[in-house]
N, C-alpha and C. Protein backbone atom coordinates (compact mmCIF):
# COMPACT_ATOMS: atom_id res chain seq x y z
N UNK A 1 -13.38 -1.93 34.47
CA UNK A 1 -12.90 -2.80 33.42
C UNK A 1 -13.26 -2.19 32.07
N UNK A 2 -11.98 -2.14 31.10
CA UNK A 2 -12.76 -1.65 29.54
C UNK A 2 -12.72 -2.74 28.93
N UNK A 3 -13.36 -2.38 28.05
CA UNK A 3 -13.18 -3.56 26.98
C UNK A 3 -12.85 -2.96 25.56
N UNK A 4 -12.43 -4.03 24.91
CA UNK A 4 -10.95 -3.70 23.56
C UNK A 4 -12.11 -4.41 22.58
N UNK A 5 -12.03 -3.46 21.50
CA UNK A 5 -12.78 -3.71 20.59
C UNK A 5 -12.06 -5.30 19.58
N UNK A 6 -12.21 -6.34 19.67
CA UNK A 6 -11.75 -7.11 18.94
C UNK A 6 -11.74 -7.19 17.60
N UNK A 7 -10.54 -7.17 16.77
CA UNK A 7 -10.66 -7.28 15.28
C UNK A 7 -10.44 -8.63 14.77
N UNK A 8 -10.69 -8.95 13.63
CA UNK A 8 -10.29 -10.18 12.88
C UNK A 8 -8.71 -10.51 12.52
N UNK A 9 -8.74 -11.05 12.78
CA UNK A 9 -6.94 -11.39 11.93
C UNK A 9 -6.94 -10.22 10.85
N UNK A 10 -5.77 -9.47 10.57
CA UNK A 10 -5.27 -9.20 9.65
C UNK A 10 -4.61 -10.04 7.92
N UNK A 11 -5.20 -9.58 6.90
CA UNK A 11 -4.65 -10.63 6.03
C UNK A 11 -3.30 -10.56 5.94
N UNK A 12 -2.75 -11.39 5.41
CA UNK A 12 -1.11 -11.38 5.32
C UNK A 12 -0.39 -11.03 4.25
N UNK A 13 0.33 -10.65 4.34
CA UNK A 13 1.02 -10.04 2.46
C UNK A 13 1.89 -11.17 2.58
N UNK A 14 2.50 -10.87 1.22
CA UNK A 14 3.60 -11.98 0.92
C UNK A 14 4.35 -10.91 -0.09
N UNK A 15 4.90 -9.61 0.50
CA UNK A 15 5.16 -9.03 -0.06
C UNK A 15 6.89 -9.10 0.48
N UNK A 16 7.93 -9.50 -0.74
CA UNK A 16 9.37 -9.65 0.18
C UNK A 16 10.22 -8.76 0.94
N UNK A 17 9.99 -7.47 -0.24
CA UNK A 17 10.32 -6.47 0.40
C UNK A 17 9.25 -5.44 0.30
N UNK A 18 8.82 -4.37 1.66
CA UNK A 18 7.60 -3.54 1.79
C UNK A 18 8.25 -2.82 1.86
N UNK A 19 9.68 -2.36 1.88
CA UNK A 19 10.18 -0.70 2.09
C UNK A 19 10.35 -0.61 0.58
N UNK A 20 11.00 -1.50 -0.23
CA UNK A 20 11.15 -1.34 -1.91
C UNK A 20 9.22 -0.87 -2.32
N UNK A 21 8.64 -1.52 -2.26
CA UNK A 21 6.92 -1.69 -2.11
C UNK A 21 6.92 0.22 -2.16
N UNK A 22 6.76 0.17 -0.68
CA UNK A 22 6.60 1.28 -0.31
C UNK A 22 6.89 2.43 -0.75
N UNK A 23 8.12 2.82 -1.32
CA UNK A 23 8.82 3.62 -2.11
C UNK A 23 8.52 3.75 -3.93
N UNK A 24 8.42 2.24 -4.49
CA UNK A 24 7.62 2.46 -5.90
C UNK A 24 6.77 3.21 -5.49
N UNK A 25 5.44 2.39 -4.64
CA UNK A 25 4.13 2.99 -4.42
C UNK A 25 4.08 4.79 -4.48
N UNK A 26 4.86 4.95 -3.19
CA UNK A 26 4.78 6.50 -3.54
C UNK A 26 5.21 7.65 -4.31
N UNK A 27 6.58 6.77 -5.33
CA UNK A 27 7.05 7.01 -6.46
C UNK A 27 5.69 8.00 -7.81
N UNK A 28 5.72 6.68 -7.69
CA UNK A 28 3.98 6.34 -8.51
C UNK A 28 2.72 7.38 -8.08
N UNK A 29 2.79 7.22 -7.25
CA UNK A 29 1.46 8.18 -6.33
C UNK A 29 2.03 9.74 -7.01
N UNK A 30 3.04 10.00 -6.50
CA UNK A 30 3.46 11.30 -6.64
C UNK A 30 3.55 11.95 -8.40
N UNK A 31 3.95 10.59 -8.87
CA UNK A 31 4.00 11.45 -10.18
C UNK A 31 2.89 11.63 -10.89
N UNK A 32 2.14 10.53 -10.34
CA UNK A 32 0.30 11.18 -10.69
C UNK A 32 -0.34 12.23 -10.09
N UNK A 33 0.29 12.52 -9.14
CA UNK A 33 -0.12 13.89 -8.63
C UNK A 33 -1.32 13.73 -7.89
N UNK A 34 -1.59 12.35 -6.95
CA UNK A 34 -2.44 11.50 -6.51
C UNK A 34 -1.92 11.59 -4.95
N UNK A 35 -3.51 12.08 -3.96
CA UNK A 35 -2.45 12.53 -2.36
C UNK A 35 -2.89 11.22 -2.12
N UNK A 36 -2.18 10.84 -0.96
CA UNK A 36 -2.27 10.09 0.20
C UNK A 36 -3.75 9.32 0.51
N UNK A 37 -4.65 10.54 0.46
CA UNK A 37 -5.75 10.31 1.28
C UNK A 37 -6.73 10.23 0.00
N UNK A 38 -6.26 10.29 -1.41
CA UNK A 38 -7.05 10.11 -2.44
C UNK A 38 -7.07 8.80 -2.44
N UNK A 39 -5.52 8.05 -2.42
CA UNK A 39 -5.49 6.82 -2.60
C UNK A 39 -5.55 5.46 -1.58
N UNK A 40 -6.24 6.24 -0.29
CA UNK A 40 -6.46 5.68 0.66
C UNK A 40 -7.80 5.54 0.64
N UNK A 41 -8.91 6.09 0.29
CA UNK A 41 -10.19 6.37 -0.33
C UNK A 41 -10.40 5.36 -1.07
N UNK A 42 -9.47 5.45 -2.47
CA UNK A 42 -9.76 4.03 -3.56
C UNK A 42 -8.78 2.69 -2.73
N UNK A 43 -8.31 2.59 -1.91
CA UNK A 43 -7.96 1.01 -1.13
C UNK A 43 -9.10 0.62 -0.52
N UNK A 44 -10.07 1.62 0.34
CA UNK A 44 -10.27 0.80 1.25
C UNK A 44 -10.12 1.72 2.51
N UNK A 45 -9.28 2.31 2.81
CA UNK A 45 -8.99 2.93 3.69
C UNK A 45 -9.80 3.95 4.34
N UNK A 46 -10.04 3.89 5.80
CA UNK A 46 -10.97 5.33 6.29
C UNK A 46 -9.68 6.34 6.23
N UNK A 47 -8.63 6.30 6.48
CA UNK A 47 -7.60 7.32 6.37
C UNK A 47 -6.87 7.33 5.92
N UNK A 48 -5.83 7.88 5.63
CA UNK A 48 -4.44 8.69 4.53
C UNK A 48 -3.63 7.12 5.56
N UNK A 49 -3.62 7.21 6.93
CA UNK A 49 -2.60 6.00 7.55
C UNK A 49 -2.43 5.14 7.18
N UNK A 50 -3.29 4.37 6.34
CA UNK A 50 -2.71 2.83 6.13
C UNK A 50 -1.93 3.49 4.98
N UNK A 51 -1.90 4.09 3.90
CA UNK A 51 -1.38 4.55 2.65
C UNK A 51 0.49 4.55 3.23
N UNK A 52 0.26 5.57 4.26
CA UNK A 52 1.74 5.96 5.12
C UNK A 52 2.34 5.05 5.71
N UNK A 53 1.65 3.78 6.19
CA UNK A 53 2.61 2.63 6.47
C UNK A 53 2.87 2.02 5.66
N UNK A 54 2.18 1.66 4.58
CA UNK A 54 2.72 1.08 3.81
C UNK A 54 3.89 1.88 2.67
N UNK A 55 3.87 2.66 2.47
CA UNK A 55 4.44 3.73 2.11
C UNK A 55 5.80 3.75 2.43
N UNK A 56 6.07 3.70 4.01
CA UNK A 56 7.24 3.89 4.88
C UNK A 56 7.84 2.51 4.97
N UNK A 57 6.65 1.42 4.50
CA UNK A 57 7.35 -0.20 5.02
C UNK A 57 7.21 -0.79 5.91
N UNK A 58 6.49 -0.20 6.82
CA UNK A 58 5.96 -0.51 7.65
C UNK A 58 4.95 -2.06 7.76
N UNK A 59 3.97 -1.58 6.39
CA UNK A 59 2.73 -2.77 6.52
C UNK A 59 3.32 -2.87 5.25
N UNK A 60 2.92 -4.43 4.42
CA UNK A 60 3.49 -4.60 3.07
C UNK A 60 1.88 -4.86 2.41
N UNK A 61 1.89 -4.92 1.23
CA UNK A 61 0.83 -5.19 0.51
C UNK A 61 0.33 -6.32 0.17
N UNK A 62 -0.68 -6.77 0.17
CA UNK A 62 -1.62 -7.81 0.27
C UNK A 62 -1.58 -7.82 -1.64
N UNK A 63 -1.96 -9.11 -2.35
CA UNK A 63 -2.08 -9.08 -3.43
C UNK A 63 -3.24 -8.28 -3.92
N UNK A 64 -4.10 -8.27 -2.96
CA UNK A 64 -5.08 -7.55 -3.37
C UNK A 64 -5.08 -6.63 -3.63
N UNK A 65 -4.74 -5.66 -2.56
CA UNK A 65 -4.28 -4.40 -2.07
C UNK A 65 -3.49 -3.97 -3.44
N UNK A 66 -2.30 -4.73 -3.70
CA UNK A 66 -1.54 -4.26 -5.06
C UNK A 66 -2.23 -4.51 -6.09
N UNK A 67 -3.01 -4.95 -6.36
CA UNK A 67 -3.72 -5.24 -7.87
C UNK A 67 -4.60 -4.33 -7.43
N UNK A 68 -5.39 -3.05 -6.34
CA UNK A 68 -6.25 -2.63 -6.98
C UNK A 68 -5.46 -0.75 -6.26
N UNK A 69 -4.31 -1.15 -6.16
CA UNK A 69 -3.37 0.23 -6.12
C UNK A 69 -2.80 0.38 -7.50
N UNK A 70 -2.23 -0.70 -8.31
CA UNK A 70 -1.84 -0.37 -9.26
C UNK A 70 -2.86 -0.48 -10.86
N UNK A 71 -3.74 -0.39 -10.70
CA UNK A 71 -5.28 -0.10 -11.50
C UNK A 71 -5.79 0.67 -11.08
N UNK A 72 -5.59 1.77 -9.87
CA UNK A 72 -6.29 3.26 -9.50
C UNK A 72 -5.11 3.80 -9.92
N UNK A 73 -4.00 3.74 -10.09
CA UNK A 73 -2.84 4.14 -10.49
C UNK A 73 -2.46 4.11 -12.15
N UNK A 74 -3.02 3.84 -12.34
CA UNK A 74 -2.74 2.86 -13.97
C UNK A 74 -1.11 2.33 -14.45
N UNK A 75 -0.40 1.61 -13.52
CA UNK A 75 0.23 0.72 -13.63
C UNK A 75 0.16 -0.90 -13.67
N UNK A 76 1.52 -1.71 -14.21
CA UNK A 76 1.05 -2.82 -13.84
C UNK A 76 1.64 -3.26 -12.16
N UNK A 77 1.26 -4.26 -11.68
CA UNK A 77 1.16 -4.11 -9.98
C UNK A 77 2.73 -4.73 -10.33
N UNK A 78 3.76 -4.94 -11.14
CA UNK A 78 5.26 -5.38 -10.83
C UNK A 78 6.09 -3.38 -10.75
N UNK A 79 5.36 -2.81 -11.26
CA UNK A 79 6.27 -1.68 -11.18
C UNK A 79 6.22 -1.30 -9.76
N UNK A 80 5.35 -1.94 -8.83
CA UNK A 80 4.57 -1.04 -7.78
C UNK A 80 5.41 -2.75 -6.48
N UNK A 81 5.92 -3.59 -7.24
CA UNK A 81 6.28 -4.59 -6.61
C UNK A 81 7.58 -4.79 -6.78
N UNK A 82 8.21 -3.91 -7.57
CA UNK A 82 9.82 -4.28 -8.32
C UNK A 82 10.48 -4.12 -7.38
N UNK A 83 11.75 -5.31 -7.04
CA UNK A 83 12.84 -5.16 -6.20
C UNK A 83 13.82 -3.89 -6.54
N UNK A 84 14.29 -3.43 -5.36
CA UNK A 84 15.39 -2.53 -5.42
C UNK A 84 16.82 -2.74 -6.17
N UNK A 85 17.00 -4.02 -6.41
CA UNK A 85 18.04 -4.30 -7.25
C UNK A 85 17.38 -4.16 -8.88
N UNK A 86 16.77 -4.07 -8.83
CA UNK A 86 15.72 -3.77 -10.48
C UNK A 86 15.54 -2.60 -11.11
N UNK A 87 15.97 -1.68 -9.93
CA UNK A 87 15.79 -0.19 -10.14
C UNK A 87 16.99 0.45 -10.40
């Protein structure tokens, strides 16, 4: 028998769209010239992966999460939240 390491609930985003999300985000990342695994470091993150799902749209962003991506970034967190019809 193994046993599965149990985690806590995940928090929930309330993010509408995470592929629009995702795409500012790395918009942003890139033109700061800021990798993956720099800005996975200042989230929170043990690895570059959570950066890449959310990134891809996968996972969407937590308010938190965006208020302290777009202040390691020095944006405000709507450029990093702006709908695709906005762009």
């Amino acid at each position: 028998m193994t046993t599965t390491k149990k985690r806590g609930p995940r928090p929930r985003h309330n993010d509408p769209d995470p592929a629009a999300t995702g795409e500012n985000l790395r918009a942003v990342r890139l033109a700061r010239g800021i990798t993956q695994a720099e800005l996975a470091q200042a989230l929170g993150f043990t690895t570059h992966v959570g950066v890449t799902h959310i990134e891809t749209g996968y996972r969407g962003m937590t308010d938190k999460r965006l208020n302290e991506a777009a202040a390691y970034l020095g944006v405000a967190p709507s450029v990093i939240r702006a709908p695709k019809a906005a762009r």
